[in-house]
N, C-alpha and C. Protein backbone atom coordinates (compact mmCIF):
# COMPACT_ATOMS: atom_id res chain seq x y z
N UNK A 1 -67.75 67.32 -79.34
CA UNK A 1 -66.69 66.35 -79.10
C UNK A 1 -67.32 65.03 -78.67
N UNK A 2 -66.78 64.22 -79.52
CA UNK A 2 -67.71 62.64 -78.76
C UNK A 2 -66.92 61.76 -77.46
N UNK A 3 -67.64 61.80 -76.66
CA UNK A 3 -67.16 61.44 -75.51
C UNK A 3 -67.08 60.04 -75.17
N UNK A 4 -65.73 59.24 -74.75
CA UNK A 4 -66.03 57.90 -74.84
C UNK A 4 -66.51 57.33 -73.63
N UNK A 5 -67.04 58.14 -73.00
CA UNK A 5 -67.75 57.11 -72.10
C UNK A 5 -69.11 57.34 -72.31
N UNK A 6 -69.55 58.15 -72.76
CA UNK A 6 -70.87 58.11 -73.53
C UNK A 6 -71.46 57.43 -74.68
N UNK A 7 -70.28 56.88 -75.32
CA UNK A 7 -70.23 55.44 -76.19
C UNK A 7 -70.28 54.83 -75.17
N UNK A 8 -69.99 53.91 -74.21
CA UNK A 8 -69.99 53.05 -73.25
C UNK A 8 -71.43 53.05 -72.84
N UNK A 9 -71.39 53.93 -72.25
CA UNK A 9 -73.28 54.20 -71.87
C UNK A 9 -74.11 53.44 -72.45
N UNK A 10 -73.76 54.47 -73.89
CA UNK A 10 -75.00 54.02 -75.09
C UNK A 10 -75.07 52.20 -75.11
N UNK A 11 -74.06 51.50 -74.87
CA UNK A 11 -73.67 50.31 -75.35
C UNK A 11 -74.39 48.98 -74.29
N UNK A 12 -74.49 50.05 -73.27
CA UNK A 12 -74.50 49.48 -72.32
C UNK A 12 -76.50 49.39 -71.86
N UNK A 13 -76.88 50.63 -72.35
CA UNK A 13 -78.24 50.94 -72.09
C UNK A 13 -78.85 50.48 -73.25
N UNK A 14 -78.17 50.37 -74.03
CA UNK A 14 -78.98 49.29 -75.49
C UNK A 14 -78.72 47.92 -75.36
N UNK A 15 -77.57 47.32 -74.55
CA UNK A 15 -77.69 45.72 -74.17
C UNK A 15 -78.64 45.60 -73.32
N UNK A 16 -79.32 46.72 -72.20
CA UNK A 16 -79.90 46.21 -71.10
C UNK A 16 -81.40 46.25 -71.77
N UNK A 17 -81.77 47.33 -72.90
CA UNK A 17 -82.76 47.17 -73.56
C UNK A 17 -82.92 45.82 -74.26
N UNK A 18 -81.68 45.73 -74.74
CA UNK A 18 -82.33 44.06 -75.54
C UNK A 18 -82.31 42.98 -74.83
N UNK A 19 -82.11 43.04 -73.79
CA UNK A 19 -82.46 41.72 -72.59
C UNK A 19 -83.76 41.99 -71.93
N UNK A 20 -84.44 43.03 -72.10
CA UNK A 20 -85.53 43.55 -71.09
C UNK A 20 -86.86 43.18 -72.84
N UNK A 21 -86.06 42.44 -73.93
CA UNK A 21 -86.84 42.34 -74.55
C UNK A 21 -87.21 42.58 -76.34
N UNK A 22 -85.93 44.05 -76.31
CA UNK A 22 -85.94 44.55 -78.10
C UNK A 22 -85.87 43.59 -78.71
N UNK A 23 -86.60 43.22 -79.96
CA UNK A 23 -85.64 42.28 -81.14
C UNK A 23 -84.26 43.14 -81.29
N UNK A 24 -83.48 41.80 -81.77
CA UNK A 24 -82.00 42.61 -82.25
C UNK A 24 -81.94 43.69 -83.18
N UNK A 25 -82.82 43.27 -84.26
CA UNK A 25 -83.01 44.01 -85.45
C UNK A 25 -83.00 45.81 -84.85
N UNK A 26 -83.56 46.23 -83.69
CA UNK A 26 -83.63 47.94 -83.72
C UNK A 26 -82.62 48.52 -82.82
N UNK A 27 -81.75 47.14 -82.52
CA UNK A 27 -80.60 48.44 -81.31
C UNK A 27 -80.22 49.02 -81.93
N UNK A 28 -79.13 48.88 -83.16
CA UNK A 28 -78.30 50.44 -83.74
C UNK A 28 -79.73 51.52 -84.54
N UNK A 29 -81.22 51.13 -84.07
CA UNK A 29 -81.93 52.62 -83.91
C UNK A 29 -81.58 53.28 -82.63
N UNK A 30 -81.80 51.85 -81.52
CA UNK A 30 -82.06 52.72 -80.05
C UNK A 30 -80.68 53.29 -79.64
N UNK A 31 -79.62 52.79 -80.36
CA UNK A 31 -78.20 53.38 -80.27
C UNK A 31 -78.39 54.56 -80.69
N UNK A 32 -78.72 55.02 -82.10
CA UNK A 32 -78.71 56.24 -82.72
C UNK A 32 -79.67 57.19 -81.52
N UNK A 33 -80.95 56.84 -81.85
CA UNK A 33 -81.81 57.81 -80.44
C UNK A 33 -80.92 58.19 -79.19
N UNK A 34 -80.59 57.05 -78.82
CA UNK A 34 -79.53 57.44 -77.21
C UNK A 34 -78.45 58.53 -77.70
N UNK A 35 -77.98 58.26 -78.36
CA UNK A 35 -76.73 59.06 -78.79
C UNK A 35 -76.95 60.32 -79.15
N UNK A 36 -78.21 60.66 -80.17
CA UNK A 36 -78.86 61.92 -80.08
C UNK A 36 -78.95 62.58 -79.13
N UNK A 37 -79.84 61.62 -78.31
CA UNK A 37 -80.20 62.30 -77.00
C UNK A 37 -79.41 63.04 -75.84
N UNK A 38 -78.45 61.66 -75.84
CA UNK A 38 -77.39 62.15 -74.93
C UNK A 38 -76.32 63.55 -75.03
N UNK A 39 -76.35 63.47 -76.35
CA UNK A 39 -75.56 65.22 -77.27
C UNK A 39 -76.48 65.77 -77.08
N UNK A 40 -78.01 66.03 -77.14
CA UNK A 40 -78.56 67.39 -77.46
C UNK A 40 -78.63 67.60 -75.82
N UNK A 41 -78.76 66.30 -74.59
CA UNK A 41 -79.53 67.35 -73.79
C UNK A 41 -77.89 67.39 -72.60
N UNK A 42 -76.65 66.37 -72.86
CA UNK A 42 -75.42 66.64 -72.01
C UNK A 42 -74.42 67.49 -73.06
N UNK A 43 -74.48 67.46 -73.76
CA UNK A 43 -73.61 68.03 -74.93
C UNK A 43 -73.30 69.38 -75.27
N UNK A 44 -74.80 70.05 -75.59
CA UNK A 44 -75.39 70.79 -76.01
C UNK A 44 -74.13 72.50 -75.88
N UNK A 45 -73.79 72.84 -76.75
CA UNK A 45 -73.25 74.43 -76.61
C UNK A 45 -73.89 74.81 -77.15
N UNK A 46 -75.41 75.16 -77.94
CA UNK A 46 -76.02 76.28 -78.29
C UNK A 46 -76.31 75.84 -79.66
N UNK A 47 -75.47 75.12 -80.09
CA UNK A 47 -75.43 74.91 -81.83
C UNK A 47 -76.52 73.47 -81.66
N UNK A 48 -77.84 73.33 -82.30
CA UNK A 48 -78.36 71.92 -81.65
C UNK A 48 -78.13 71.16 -83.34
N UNK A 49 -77.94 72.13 -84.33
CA UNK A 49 -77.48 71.28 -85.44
C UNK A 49 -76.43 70.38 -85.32
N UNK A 50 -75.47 70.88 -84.59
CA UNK A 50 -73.81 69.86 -84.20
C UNK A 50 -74.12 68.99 -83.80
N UNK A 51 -75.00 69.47 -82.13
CA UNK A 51 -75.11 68.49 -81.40
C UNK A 51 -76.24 67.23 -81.69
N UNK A 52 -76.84 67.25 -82.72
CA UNK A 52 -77.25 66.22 -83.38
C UNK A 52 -76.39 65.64 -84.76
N UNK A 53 -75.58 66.09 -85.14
CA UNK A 53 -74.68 65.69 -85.64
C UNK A 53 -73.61 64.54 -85.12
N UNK A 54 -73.15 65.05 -83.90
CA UNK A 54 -72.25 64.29 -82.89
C UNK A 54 -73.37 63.27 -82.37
N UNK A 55 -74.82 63.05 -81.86
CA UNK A 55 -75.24 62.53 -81.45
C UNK A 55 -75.29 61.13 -82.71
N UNK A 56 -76.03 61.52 -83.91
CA UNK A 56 -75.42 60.65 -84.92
C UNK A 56 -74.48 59.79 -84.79
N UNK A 57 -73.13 60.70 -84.77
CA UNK A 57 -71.86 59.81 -85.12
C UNK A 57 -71.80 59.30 -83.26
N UNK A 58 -72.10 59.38 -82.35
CA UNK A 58 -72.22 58.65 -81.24
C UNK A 58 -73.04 57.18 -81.28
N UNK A 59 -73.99 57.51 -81.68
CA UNK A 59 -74.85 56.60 -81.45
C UNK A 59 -74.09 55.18 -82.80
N UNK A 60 -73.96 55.84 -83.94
CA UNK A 60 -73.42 54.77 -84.73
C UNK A 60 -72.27 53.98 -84.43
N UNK A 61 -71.50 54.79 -83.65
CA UNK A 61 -69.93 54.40 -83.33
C UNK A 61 -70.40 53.43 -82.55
N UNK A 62 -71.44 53.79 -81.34
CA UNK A 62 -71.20 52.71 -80.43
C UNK A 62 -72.34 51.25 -81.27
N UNK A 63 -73.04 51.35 -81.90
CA UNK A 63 -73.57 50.33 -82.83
C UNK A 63 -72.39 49.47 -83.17
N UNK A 64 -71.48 50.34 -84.02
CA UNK A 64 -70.33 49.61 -84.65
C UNK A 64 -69.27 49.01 -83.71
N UNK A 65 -68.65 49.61 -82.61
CA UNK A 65 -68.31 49.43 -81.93
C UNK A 65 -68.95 48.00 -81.14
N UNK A 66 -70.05 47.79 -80.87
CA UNK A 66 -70.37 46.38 -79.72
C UNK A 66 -70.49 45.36 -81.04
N UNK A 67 -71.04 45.81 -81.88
CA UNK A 67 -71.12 44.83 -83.46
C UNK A 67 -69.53 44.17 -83.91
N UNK A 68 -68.86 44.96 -83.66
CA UNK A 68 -67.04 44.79 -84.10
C UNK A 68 -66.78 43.89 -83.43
N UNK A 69 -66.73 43.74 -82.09
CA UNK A 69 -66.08 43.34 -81.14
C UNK A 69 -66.90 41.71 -81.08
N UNK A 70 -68.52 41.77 -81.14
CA UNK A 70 -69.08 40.56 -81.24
C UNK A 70 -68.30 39.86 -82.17
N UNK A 71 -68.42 39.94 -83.47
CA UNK A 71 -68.10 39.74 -84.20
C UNK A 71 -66.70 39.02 -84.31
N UNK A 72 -65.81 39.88 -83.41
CA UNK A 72 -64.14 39.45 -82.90
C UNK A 72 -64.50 38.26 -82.08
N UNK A 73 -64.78 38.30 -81.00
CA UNK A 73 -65.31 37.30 -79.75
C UNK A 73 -65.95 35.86 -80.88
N UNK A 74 -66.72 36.11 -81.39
CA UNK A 74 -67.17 34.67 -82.07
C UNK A 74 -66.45 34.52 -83.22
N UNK A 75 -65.50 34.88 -84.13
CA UNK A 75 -65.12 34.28 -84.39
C UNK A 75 -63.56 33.71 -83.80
N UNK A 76 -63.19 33.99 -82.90
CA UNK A 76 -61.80 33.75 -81.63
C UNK A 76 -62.55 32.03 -81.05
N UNK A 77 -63.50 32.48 -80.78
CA UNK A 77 -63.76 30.76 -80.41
C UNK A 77 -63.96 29.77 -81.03
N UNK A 78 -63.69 29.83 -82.87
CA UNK A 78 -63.61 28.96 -83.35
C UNK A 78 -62.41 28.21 -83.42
């Protein structure tokens, strides 16, 4: 089950990565990794195929998710 505050997390620990330095170009990797991560090792019921599955669709959502919303925000201030 993807948990939305674990999208939040992810969103949040990949902005603080790219101020501490990432180029932009690899957050929706370090999104995907976090999101993995966070399913196989909080997630986890036994199945680790799912839970890298869900970690996947975690990590992308929240990519898409802070990308969407930028995206909203700049163009609102034109």
């Amino acid at each position: 089950m993807i948990n939305p505050i674990m999208i939040s997390l992810i969103i949040g620990i990949t902005q603080a990565i790219k101020i501490a330095g990432l180029p932009k170009k690899f957050a929706p990797i370090v999104s995907l990794v976090l999101g993995i991560i966070m399913c196989v090792f909080f997630e986890s019921k036994g199945d680790i195929k799912q839970s890298v599955l869900d970690g996947i669709i975690l990590g992308l959502t929240a990519s898409g998710l802070f990308s969407g919303y930028k995206s909203m925000t700049k163009n609102s201030k034109n």
